[in-house]
C-alpha atoms as a PDB file:
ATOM      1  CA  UNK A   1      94.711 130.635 133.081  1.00  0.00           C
ATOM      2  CA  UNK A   2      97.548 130.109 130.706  1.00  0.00           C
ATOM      3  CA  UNK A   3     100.257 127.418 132.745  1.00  0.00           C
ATOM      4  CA  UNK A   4     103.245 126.768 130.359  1.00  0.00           C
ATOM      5  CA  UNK A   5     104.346 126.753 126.924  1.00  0.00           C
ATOM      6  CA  UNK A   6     105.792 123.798 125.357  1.00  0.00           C
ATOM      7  CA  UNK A   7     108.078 124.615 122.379  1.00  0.00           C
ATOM      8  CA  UNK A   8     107.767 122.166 119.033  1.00  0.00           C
ATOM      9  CA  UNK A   9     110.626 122.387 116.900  1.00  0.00           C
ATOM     10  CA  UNK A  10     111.667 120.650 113.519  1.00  0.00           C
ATOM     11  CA  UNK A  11     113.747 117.998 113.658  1.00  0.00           C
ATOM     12  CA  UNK A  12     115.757 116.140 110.263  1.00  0.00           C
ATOM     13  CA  UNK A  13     117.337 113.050 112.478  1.00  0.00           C
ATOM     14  CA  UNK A  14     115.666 111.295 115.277  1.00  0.00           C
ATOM     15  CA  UNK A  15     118.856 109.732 116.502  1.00  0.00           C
ATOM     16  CA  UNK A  16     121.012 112.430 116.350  1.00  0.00           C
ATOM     17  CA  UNK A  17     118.342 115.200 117.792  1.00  0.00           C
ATOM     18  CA  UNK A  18     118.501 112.458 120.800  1.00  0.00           C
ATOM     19  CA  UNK A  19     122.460 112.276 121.043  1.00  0.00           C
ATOM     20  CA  UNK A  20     122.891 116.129 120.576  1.00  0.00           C
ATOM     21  CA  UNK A  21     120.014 116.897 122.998  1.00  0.00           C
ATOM     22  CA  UNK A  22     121.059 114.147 125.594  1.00  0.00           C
ATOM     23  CA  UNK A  23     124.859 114.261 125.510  1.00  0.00           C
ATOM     24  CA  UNK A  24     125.919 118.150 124.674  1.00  0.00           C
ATOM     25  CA  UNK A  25     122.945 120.038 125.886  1.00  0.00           C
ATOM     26  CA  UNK A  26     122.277 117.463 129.073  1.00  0.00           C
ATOM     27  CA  UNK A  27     118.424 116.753 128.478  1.00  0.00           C
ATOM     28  CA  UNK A  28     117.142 113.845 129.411  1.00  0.00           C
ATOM     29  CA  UNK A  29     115.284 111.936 126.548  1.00  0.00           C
ATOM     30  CA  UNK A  30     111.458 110.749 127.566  1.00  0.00           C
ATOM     31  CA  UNK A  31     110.374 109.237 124.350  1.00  0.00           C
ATOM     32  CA  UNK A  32     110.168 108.145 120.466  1.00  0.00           C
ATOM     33  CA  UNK A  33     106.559 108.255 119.327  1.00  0.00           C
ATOM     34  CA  UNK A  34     106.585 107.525 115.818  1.00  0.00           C
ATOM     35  CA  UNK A  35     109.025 110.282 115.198  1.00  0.00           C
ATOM     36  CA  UNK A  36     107.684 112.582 117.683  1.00  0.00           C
ATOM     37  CA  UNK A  37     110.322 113.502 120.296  1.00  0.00           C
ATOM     38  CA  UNK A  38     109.850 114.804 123.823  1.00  0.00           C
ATOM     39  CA  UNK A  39     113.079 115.905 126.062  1.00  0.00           C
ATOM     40  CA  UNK A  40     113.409 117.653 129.396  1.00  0.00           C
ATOM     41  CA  UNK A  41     115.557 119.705 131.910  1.00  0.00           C
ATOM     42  CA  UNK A  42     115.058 121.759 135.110  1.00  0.00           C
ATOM     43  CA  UNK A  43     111.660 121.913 134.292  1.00  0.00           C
ATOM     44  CA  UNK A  44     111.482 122.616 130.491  1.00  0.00           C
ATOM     45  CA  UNK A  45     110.150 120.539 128.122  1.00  0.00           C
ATOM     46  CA  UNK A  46     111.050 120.727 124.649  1.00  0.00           C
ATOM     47  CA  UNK A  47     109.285 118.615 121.461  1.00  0.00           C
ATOM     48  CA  UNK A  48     109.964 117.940 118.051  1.00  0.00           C
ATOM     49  CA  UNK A  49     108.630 116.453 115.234  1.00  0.00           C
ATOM     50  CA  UNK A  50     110.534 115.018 112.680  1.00  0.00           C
ATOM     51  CA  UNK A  51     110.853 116.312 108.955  1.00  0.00           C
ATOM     52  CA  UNK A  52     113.282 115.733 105.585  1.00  0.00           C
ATOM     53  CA  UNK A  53     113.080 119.463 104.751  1.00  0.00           C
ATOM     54  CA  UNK A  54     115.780 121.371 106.498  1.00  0.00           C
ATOM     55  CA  UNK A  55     114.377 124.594 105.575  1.00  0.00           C
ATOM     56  CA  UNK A  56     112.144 124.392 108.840  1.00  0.00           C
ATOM     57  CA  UNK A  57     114.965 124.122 111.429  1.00  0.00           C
ATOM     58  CA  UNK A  58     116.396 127.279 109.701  1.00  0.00           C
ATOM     59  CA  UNK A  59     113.198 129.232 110.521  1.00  0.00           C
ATOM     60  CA  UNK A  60     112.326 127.839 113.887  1.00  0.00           C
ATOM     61  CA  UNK A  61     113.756 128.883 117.249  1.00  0.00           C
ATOM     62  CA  UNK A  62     113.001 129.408 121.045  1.00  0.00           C
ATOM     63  CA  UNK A  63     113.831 131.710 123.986  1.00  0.00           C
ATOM     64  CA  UNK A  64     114.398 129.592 127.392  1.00  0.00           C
ATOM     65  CA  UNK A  65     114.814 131.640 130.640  1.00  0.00           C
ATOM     66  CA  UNK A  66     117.086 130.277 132.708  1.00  0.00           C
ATOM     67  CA  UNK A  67     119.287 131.295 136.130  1.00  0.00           C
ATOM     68  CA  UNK A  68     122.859 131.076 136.225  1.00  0.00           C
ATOM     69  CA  UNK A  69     123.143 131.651 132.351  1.00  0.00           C
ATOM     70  CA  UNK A  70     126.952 132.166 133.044  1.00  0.00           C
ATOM     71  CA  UNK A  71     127.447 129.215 134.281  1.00  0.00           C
ATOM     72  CA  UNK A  72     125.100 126.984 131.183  1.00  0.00           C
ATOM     73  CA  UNK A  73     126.858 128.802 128.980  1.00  0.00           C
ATOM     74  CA  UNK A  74     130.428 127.686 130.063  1.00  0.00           C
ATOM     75  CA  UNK A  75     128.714 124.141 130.088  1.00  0.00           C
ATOM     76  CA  UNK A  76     127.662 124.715 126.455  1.00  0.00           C
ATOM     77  CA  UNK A  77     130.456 126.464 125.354  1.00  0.00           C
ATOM     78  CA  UNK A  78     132.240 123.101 126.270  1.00  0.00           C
ATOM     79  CA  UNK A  79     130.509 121.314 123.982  1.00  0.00           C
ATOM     80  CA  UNK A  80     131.012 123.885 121.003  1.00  0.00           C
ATOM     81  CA  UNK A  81     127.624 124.438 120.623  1.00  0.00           C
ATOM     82  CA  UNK A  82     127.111 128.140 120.990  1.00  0.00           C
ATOM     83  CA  UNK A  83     126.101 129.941 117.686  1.00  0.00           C
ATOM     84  CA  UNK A  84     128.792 131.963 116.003  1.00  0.00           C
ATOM     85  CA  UNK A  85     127.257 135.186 116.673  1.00  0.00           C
ATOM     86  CA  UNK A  86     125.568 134.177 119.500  1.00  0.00           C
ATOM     87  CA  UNK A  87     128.243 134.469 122.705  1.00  0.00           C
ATOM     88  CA  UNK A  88     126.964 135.583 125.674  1.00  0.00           C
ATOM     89  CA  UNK A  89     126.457 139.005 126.411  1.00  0.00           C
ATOM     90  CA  UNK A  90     123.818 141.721 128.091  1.00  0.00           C
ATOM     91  CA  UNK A  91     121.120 142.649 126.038  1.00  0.00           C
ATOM     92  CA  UNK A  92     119.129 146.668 125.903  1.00  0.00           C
ATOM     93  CA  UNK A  93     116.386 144.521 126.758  1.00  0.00           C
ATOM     94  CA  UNK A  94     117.349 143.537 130.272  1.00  0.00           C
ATOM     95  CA  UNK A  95     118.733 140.168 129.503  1.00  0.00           C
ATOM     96  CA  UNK A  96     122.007 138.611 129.805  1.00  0.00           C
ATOM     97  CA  UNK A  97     121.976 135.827 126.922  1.00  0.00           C
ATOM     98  CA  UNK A  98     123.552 133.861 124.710  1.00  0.00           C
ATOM     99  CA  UNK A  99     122.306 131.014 121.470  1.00  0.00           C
ATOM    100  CA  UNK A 100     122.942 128.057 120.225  1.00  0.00           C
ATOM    101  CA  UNK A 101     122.291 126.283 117.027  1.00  0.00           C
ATOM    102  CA  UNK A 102     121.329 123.012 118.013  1.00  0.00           C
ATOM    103  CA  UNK A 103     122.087 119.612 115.046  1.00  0.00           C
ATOM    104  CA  UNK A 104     118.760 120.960 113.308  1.00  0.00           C
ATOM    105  CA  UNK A 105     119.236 124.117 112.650  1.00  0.00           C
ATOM    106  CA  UNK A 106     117.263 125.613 115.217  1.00  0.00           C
ATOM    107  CA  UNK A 107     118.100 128.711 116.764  1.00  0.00           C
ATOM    108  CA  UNK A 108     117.316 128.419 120.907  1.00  0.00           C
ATOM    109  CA  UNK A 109     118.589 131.254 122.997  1.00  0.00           C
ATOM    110  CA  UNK A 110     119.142 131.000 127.036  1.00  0.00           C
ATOM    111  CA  UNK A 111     118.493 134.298 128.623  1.00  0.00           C
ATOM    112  CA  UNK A 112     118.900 135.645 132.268  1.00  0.00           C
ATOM    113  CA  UNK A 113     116.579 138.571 133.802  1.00  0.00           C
ATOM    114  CA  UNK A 114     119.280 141.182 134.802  1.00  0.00           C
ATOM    115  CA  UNK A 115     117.156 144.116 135.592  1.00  0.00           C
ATOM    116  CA  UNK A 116     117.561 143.261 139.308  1.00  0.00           C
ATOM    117  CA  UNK A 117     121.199 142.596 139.594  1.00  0.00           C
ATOM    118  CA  UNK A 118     123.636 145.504 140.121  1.00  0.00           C
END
């Protein structure tokens, strides 16, 4: 039944959400609608709607399962976007990961299944 998710985050700047999203974390941007903002890569979609109050980026976040997380995160890490306490490492729950805090304020961490891998 259920398909996908689609995560809608906060975002305080249309432009720069679209520079930040396009140039450091290599999304392509699909569209503006009235402040409504829709992005993609590999396969994920991400959304956001746009807001003054930048208590809402602070409280908002997603998880993104990805393969090669080693490899995004020297791409990220590149672009000095990885959260301060968020460097990649292997989780009691199975996951290698790592986060970044995107221009917002939102939390989004990349995560790799490594309960298969030896």
């Amino acid at each position: 039944m259920l398909k996908y998710a689609i995560p809608i985050l906060a975002s305080l700047n249309t432009e720069e959400t679209i520079k930040f999203y396009t140039e450091k974390l290599g999304f392509t941007f699909h569209s503006n609608w009235d402040g409504y903002l829709i992005f993609s890569r590999d396969g994920i979609d991400l959304h956001f709607w746009t807001t003054d109050n930048p208590e809402y980026p602070k409280n908002t976040g997603c998880y993104i399962n990805v393969t090669d997380v080693d490899e995004l995160y020297q791409e990220y890490q590149s672009h000095s976007v990885i959260h301060p306490e968020g460097k990649i490492k292997d989780m009691p729950w199975e996951m290698r990961q790592f986060s970044i805090l995107d221009n917002n304020g939102n939390i989004i961490h990349f995560g790799e299944d490594i309960s298969l891998k030896e």
